[in-house]
N, C-alpha and C. Protein backbone atom coordinates (compact mmCIF):
# COMPACT_ATOMS: atom_id res chain seq x y z
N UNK A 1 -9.69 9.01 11.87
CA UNK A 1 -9.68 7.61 11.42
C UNK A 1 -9.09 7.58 10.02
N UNK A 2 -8.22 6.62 9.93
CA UNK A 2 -7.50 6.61 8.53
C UNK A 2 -8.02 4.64 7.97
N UNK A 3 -8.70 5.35 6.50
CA UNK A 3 -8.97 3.89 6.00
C UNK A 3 -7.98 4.04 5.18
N UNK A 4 -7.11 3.02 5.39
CA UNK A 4 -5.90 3.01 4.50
C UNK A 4 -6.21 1.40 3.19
N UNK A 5 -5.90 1.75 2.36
CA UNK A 5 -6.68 0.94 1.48
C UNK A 5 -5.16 0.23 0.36
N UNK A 6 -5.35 -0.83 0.12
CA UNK A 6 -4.18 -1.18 -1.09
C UNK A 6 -5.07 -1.06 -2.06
N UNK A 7 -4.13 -0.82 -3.15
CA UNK A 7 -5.28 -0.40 -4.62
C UNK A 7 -5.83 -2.04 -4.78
N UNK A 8 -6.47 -1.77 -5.50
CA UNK A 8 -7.33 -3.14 -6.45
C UNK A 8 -6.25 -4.24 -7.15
N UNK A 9 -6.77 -5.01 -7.82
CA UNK A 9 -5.80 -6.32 -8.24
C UNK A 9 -5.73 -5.47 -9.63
N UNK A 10 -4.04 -5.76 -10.13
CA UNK A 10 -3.38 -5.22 -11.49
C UNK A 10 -3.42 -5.84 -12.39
N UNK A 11 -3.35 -5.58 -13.86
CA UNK A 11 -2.85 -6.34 -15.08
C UNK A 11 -1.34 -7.09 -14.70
N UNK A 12 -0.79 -7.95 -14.47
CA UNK A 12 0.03 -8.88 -13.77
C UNK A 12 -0.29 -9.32 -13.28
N UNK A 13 -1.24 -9.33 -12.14
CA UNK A 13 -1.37 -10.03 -11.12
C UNK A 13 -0.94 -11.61 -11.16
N UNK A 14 -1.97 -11.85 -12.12
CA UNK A 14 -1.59 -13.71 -12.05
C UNK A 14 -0.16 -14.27 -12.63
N UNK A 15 0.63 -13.23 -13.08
CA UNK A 15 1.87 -13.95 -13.45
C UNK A 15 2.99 -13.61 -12.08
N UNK A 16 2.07 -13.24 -10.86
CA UNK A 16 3.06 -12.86 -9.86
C UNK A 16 4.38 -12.75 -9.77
N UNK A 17 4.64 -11.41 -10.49
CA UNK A 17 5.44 -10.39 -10.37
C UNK A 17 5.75 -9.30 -9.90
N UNK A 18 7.20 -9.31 -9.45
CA UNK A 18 7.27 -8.60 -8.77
C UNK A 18 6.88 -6.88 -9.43
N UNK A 19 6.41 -5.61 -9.09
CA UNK A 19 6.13 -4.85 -10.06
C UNK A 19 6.26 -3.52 -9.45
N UNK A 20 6.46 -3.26 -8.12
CA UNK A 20 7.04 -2.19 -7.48
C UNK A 20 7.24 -0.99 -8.25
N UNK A 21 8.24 -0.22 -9.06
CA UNK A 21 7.78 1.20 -9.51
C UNK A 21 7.03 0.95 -11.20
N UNK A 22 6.71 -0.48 -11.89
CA UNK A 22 6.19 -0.24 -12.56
C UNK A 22 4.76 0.38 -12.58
N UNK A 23 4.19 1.04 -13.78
CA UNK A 23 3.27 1.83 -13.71
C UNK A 23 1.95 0.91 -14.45
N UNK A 24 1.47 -0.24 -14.02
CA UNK A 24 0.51 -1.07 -14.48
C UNK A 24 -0.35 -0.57 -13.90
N UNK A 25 -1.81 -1.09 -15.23
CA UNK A 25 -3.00 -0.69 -14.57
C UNK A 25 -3.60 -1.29 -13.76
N UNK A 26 -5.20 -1.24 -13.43
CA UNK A 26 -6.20 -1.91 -12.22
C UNK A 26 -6.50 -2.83 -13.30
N UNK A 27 -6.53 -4.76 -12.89
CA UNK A 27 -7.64 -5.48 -13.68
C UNK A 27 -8.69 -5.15 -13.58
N UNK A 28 -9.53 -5.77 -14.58
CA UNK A 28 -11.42 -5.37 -14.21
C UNK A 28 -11.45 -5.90 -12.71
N UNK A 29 -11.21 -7.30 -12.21
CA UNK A 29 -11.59 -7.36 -11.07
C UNK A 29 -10.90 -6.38 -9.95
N UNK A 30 -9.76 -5.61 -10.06
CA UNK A 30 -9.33 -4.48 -9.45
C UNK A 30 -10.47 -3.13 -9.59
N UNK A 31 -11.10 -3.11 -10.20
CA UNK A 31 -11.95 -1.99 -10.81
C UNK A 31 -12.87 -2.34 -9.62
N UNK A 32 -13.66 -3.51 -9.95
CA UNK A 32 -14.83 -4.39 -9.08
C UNK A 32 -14.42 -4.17 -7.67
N UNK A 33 -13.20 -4.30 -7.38
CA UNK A 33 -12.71 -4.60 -5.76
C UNK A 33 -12.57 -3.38 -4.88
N UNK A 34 -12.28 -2.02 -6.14
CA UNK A 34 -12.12 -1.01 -5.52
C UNK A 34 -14.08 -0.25 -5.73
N UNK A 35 -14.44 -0.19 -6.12
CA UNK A 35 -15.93 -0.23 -6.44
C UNK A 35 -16.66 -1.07 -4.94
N UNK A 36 -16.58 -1.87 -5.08
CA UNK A 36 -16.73 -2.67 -3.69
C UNK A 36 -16.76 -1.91 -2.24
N UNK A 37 -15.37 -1.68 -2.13
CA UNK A 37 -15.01 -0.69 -1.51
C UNK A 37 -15.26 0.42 -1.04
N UNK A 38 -15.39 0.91 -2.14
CA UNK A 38 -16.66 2.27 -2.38
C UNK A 38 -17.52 2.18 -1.84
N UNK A 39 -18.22 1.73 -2.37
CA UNK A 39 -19.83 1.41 -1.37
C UNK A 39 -20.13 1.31 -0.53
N UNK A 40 -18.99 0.90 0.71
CA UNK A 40 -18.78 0.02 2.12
C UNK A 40 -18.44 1.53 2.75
N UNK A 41 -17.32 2.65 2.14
CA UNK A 41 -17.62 3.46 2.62
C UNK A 41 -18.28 4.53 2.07
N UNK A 42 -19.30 4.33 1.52
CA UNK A 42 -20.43 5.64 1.18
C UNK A 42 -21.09 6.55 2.36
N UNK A 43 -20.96 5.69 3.28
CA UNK A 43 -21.57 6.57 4.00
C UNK A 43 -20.72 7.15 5.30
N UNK A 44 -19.65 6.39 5.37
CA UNK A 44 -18.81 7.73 6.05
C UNK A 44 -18.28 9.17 5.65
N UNK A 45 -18.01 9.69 6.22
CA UNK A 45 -18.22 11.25 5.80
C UNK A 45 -16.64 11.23 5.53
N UNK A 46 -16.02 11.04 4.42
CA UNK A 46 -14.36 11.30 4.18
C UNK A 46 -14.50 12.70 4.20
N UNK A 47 -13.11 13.17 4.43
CA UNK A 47 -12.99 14.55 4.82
C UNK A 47 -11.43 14.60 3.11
N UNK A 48 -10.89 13.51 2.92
CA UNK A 48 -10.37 13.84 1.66
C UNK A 48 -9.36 12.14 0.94
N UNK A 49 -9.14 12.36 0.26
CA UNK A 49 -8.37 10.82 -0.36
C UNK A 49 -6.83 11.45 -0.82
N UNK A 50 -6.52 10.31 -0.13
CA UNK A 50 -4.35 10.87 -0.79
C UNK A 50 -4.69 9.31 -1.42
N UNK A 51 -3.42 9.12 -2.50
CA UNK A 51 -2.96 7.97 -3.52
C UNK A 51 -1.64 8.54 -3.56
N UNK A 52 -0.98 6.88 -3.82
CA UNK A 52 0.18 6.88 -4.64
C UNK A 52 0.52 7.71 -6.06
N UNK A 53 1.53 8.41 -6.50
CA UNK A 53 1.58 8.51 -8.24
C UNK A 53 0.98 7.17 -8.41
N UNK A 54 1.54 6.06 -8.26
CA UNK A 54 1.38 5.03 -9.36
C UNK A 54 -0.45 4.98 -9.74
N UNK A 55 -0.44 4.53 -11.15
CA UNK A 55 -1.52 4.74 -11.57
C UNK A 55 -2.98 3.71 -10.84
N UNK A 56 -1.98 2.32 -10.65
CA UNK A 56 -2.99 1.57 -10.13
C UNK A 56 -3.59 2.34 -8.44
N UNK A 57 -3.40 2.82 -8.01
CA UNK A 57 -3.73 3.88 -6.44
C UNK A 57 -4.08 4.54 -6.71
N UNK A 58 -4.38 5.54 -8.05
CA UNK A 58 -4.80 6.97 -8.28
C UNK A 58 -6.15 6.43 -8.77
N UNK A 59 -6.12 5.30 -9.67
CA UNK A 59 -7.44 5.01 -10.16
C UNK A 59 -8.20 4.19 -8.83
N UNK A 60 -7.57 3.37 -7.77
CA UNK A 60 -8.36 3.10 -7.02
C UNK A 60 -8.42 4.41 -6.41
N UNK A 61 -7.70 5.70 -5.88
CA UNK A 61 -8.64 6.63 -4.99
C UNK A 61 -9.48 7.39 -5.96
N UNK A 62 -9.54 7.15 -7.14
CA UNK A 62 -10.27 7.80 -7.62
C UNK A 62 -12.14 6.95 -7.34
N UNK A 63 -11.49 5.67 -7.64
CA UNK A 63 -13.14 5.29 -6.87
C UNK A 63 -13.45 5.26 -5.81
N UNK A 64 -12.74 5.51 -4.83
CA UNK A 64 -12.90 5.69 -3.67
C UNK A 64 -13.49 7.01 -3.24
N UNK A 65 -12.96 8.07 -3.96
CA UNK A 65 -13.14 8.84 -3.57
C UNK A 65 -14.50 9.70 -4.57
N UNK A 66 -14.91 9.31 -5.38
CA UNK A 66 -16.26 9.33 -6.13
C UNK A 66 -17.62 9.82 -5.58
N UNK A 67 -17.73 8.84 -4.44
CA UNK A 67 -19.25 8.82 -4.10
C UNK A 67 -19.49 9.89 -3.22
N UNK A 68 -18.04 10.47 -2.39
CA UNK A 68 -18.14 11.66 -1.92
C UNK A 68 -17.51 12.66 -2.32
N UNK A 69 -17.40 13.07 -3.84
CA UNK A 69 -17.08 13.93 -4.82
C UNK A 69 -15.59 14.65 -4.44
N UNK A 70 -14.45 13.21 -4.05
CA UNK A 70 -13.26 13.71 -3.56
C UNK A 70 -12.60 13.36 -4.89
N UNK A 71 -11.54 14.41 -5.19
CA UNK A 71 -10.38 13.61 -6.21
C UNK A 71 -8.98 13.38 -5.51
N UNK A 72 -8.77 12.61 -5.57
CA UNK A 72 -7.46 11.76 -4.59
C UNK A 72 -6.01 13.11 -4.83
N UNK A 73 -5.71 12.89 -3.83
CA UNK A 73 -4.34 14.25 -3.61
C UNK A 73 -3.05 13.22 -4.09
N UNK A 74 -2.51 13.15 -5.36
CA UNK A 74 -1.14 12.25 -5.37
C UNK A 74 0.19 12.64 -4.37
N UNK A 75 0.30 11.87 -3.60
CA UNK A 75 1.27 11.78 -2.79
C UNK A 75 2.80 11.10 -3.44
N UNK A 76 3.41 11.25 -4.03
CA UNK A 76 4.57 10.39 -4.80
C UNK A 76 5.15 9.54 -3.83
N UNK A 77 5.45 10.09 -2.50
CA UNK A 77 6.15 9.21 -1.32
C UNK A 77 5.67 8.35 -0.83
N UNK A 78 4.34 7.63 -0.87
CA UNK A 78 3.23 6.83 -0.70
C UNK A 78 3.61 5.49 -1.80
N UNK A 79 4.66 5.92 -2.96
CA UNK A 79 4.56 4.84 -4.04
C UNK A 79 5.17 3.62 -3.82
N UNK A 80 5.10 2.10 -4.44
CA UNK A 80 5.17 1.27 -3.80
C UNK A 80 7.27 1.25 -3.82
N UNK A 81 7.72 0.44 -3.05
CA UNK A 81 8.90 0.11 -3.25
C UNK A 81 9.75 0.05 -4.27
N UNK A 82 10.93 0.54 -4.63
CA UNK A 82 11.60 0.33 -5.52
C UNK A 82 12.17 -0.49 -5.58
N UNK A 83 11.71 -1.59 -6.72
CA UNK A 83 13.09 -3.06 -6.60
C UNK A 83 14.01 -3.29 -7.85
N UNK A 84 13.92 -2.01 -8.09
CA UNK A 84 15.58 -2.09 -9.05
C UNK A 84 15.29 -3.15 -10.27
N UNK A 85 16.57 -3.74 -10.29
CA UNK A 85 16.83 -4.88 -11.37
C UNK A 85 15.19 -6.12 -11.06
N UNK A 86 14.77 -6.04 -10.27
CA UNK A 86 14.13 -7.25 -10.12
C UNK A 86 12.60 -6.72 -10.12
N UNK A 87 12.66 -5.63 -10.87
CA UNK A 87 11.34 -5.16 -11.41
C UNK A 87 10.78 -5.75 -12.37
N UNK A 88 9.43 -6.20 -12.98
CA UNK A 88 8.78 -7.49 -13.66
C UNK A 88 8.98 -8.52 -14.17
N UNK A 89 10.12 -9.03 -12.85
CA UNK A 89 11.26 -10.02 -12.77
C UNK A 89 9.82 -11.24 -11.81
N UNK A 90 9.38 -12.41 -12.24
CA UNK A 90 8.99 -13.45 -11.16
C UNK A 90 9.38 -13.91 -10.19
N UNK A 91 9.40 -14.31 -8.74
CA UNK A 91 10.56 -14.83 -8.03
C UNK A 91 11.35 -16.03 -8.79
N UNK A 92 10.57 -16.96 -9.39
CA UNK A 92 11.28 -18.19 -10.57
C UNK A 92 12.60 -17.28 -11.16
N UNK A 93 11.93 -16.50 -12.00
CA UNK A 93 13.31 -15.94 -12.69
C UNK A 93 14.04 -15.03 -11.82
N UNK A 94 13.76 -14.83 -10.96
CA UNK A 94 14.89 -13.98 -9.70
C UNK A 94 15.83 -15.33 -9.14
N UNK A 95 14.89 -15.69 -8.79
CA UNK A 95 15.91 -17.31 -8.19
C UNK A 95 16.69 -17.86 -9.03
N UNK A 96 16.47 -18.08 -10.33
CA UNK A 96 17.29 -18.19 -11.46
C UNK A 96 18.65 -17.56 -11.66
N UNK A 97 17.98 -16.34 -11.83
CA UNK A 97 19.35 -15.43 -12.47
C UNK A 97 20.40 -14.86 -10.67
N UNK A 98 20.00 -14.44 -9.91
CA UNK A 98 20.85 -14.58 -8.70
C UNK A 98 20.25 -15.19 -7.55
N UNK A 99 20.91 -16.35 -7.41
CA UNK A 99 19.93 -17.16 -6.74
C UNK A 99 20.80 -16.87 -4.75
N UNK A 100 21.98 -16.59 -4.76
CA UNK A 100 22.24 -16.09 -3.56
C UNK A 100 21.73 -14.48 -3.00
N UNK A 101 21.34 -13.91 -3.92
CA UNK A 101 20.82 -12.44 -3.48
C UNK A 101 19.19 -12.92 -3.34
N UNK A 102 18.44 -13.63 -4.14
CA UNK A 102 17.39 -14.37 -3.90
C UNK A 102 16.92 -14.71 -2.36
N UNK A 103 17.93 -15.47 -1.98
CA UNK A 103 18.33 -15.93 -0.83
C UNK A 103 18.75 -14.93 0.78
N UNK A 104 19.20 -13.80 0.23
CA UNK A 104 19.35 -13.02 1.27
C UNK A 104 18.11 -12.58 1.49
N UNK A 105 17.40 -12.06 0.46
CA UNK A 105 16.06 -11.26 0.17
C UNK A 105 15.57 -12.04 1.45
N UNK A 106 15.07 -13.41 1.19
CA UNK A 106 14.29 -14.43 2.03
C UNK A 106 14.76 -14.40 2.85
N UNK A 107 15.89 -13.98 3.48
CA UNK A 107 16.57 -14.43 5.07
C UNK A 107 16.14 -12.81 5.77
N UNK A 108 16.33 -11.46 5.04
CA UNK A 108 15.87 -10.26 5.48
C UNK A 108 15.50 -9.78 5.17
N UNK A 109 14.32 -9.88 4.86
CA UNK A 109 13.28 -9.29 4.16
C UNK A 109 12.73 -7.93 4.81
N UNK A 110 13.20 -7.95 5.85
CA UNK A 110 13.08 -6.19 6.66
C UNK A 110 14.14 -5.37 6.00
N UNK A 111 14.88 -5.55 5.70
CA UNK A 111 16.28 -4.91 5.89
C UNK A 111 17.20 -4.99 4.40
N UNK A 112 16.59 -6.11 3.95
CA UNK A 112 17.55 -6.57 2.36
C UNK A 112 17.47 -5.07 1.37
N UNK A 113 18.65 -4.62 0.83
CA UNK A 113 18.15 -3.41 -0.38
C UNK A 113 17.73 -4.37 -1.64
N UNK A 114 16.68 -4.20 -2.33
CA UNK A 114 16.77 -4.62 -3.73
C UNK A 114 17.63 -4.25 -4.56
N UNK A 115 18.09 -5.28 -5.31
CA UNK A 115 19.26 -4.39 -5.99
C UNK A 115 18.93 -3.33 -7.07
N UNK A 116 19.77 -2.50 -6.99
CA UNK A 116 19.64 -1.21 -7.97
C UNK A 116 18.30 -0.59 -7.21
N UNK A 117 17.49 -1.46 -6.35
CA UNK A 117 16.11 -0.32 -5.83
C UNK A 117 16.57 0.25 -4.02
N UNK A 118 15.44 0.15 -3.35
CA UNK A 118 15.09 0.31 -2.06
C UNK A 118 14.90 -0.54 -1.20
N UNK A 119 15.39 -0.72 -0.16
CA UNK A 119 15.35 -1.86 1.44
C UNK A 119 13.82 -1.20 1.69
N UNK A 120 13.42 -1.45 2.66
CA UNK A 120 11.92 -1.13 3.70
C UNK A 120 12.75 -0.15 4.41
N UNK A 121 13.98 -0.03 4.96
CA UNK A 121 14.25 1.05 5.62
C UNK A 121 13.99 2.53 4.81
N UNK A 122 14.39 1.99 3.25
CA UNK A 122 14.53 3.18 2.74
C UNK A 122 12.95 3.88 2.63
N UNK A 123 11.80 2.94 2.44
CA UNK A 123 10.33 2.65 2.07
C UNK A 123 10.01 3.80 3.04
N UNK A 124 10.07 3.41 4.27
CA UNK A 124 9.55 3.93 5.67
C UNK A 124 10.31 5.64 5.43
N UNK A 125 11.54 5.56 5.59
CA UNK A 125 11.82 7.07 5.64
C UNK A 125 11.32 7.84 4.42
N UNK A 126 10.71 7.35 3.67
CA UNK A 126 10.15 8.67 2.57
C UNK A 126 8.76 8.76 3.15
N UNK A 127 7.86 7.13 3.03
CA UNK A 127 6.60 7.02 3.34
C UNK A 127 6.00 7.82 4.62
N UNK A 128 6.55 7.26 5.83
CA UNK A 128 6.37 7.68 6.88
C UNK A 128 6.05 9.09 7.36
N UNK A 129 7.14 10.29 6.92
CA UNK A 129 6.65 11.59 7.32
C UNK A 129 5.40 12.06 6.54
N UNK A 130 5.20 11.37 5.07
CA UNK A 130 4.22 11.83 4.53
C UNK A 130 2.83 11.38 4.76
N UNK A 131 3.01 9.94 5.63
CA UNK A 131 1.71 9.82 6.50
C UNK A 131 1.64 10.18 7.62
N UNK A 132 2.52 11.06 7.95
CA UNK A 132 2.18 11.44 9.51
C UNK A 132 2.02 12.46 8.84
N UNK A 133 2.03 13.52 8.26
CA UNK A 133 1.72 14.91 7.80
C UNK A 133 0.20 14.66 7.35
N UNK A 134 -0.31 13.86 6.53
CA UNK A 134 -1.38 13.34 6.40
C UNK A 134 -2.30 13.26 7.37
N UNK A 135 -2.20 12.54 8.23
CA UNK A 135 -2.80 12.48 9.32
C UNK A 135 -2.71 13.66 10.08
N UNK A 136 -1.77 14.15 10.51
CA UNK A 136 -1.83 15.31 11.23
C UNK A 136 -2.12 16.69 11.06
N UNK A 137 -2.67 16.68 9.45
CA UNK A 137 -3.70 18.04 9.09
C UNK A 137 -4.79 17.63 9.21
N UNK A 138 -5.28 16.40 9.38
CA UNK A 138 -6.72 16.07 9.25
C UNK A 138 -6.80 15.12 10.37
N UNK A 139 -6.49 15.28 11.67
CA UNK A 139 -6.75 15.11 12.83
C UNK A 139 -7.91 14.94 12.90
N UNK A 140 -8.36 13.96 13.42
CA UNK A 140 -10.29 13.99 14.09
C UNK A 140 -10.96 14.15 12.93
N UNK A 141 -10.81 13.89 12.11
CA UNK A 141 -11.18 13.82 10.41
C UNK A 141 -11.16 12.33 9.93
N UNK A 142 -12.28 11.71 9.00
CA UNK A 142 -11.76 10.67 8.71
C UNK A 142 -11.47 10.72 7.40
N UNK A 143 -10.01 9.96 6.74
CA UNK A 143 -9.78 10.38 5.38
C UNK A 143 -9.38 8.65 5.07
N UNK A 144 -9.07 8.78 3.71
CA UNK A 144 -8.66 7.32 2.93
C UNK A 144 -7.08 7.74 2.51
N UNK A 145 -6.69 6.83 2.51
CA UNK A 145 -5.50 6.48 1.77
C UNK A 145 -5.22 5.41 1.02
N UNK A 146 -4.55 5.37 -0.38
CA UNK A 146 -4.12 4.08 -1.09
C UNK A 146 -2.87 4.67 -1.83
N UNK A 147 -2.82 3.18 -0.96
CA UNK A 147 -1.04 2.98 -1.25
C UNK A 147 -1.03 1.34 -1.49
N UNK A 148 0.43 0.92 -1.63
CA UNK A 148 0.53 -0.59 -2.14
C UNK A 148 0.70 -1.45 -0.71
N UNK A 149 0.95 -3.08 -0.84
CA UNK A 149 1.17 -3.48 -0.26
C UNK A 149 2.46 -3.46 0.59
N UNK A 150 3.86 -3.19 0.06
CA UNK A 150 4.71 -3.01 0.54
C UNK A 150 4.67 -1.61 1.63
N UNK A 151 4.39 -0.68 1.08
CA UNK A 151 4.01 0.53 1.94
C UNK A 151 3.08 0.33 2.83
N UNK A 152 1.93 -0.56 2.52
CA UNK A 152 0.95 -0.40 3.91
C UNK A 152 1.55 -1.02 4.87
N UNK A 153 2.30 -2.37 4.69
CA UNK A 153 2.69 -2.93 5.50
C UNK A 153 4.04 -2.58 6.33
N UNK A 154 4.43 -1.58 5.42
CA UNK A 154 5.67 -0.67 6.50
C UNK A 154 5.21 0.27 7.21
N UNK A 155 4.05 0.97 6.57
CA UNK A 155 3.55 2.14 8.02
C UNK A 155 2.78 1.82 9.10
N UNK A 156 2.03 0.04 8.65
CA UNK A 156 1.12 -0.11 9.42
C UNK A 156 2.63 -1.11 10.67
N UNK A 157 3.68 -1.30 10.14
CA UNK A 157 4.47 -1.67 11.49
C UNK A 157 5.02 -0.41 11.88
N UNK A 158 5.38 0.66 11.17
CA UNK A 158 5.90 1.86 12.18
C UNK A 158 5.15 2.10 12.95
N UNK A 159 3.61 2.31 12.55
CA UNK A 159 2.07 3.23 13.69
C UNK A 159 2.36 2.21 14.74
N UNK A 160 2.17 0.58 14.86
CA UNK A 160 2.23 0.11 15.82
C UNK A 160 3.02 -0.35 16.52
N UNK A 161 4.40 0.18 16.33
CA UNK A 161 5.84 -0.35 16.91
C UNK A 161 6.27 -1.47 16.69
N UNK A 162 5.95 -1.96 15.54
CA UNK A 162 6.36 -3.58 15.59
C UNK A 162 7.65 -3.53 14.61
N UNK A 163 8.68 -4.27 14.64
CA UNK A 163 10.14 -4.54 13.94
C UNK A 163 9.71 -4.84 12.46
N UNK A 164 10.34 -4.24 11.45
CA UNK A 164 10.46 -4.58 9.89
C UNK A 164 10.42 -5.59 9.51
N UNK A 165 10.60 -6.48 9.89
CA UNK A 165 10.88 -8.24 9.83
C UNK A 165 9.72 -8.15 9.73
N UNK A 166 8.76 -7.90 10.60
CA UNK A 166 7.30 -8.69 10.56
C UNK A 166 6.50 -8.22 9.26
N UNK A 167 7.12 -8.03 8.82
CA UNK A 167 6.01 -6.89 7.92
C UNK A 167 5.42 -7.67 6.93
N UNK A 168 6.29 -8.88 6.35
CA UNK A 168 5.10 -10.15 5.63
C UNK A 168 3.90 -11.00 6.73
N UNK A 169 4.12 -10.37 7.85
CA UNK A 169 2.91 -11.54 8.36
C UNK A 169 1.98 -10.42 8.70
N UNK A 170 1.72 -9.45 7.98
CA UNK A 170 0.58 -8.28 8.03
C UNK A 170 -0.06 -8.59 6.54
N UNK A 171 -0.94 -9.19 6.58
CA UNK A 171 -1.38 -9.16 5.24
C UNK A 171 -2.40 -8.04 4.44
N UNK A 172 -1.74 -7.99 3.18
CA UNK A 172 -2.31 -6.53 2.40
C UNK A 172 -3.07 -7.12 1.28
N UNK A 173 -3.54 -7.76 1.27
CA UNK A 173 -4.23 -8.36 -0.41
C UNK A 173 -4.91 -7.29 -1.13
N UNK A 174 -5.24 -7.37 -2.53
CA UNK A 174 -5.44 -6.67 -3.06
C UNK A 174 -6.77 -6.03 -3.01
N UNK A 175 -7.26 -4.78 -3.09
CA UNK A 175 -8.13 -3.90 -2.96
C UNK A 175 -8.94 -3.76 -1.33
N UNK A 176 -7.59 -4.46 0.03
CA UNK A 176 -8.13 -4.90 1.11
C UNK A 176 -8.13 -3.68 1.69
N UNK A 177 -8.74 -3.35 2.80
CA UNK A 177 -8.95 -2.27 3.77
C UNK A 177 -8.40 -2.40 5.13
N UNK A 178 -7.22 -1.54 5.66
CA UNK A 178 -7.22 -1.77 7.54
C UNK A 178 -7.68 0.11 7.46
N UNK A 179 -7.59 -0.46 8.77
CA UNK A 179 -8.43 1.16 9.38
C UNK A 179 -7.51 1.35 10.50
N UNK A 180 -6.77 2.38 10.68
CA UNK A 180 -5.79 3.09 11.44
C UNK A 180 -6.73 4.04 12.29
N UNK A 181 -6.37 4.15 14.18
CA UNK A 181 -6.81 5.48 14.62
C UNK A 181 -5.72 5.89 15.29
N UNK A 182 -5.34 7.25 15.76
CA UNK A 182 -4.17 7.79 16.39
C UNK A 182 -5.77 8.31 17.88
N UNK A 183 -5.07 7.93 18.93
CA UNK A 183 -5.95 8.36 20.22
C UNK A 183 -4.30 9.11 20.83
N UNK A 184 -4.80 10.18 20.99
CA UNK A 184 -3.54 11.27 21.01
C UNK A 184 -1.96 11.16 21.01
N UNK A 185 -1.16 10.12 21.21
CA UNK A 185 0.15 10.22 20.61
C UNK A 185 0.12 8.41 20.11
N UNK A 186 -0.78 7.49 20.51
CA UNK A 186 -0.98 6.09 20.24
C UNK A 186 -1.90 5.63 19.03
N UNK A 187 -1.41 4.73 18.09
CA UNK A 187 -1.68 4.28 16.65
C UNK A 187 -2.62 2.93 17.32
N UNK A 188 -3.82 2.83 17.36
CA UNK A 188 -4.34 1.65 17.28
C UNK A 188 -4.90 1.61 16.53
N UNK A 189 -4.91 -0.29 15.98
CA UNK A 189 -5.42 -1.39 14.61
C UNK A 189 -7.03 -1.52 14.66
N UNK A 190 -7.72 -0.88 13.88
CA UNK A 190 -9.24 -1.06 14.21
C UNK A 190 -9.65 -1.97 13.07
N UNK A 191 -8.95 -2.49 12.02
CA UNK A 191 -9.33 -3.46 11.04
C UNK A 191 -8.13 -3.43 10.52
N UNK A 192 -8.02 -4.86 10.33
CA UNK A 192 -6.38 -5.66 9.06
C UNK A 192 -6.94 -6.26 8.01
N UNK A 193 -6.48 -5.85 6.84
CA UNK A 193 -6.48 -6.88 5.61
C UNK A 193 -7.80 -7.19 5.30
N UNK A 194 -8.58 -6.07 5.34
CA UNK A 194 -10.53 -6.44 5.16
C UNK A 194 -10.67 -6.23 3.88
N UNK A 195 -10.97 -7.51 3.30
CA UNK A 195 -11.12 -7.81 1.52
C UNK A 195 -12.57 -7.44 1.23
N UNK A 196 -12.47 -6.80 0.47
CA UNK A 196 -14.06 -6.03 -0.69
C UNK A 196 -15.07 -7.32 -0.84
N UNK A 197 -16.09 -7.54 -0.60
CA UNK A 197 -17.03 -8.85 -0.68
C UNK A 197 -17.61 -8.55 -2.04
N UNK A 198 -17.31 -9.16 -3.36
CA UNK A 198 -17.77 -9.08 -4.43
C UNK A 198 -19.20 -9.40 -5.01
């Protein structure tokens, strides 16, 4: 069983920005959300915690991984999307300054490259083998993972065969929980988008 977890809510949050390889921290209520979290699984028996480098994922697996005296394994390929030029860029001021690349973004959002960063195609081919390697040393094991929203929502459409396109109508909110199982070569959804009850 894989609890795959998005970190907690960031210092940005409310100026919703875009923030992909920046290295911002957890807000207090990110602290609270991943804490939350914690608790909910205290009593399953994790067998170990992977995180993103980025700091906001390392400090949520670090609370995650606390109560059962795990320290989170940094995974770098787990980190959220690269969006280039339009890194702690707002969509306002993205729409602003190129408002036809703006515009493609919104028309393919599976498939668009950010400029100067990474498409979701590119997301998936780093992410992907490193959660199937993940999973597949710790088979029949249950472990955590945190990673961002962009990444959960690309592995959680690779595990279940669904097209890149869909990948905004999977919702990842912040410090939320889905729960992944592999039943011998098949990925089934045992929880989506389960928010920390404060």
């Amino acid at each position: 069983m894989i609890y795959l977890f998005r970190h907690g809510e960031v210092e940005l949050a409310e100026t919703r920005r875009f923030i992909g390889h920046l290295d911002v921290p957890l807000s207090p209520l990110g602290e609270r959300q991943s804490a939350a979290q914690a608790a909910r699984l205290s009593s399953v028996k994790l067998a170990a915690v992977f995180a993103s480098d980025l700091v906001r994922a390392r400090r949520t697996g670090e609370i995650i991984g606390a109560p059962h005296g795990l320290v989170p394994t940094v995974v770098p390929e787990l980190r959220e999307m690269a969006m280039g030029r339009w890194d702690g860029l707002t969509a306002a001021e993205i729409r602003q300054r190129e408002p036809a690349k703006f515009a493609e973004w919104m028309a393919r959002v599976g498939e668009f490259p950010f400029p100067d960063g990474e498409s979701v195609p590119d997301l998936e081919a780093r992410a992907w083998p490193a959660f199937e390697s993940i999973a597949g040393t710790h088979a029949g094991r249950a472990i955590a993972v945190v990673a961002h929203g962009g990444t959960n929502r690309t592995l959680i459409c690779r595990a279940l065969g669904l097209p890149l396109g869909r990948l905004l109508a999977l919702g990842q909110d912040y410090g939320a929980l889905t729960v992944l199982e592999r039943i011998d070569v098949t990925w089934h959804l045992r929880r989506l988008n389960d928010r920390p009850v404060l």
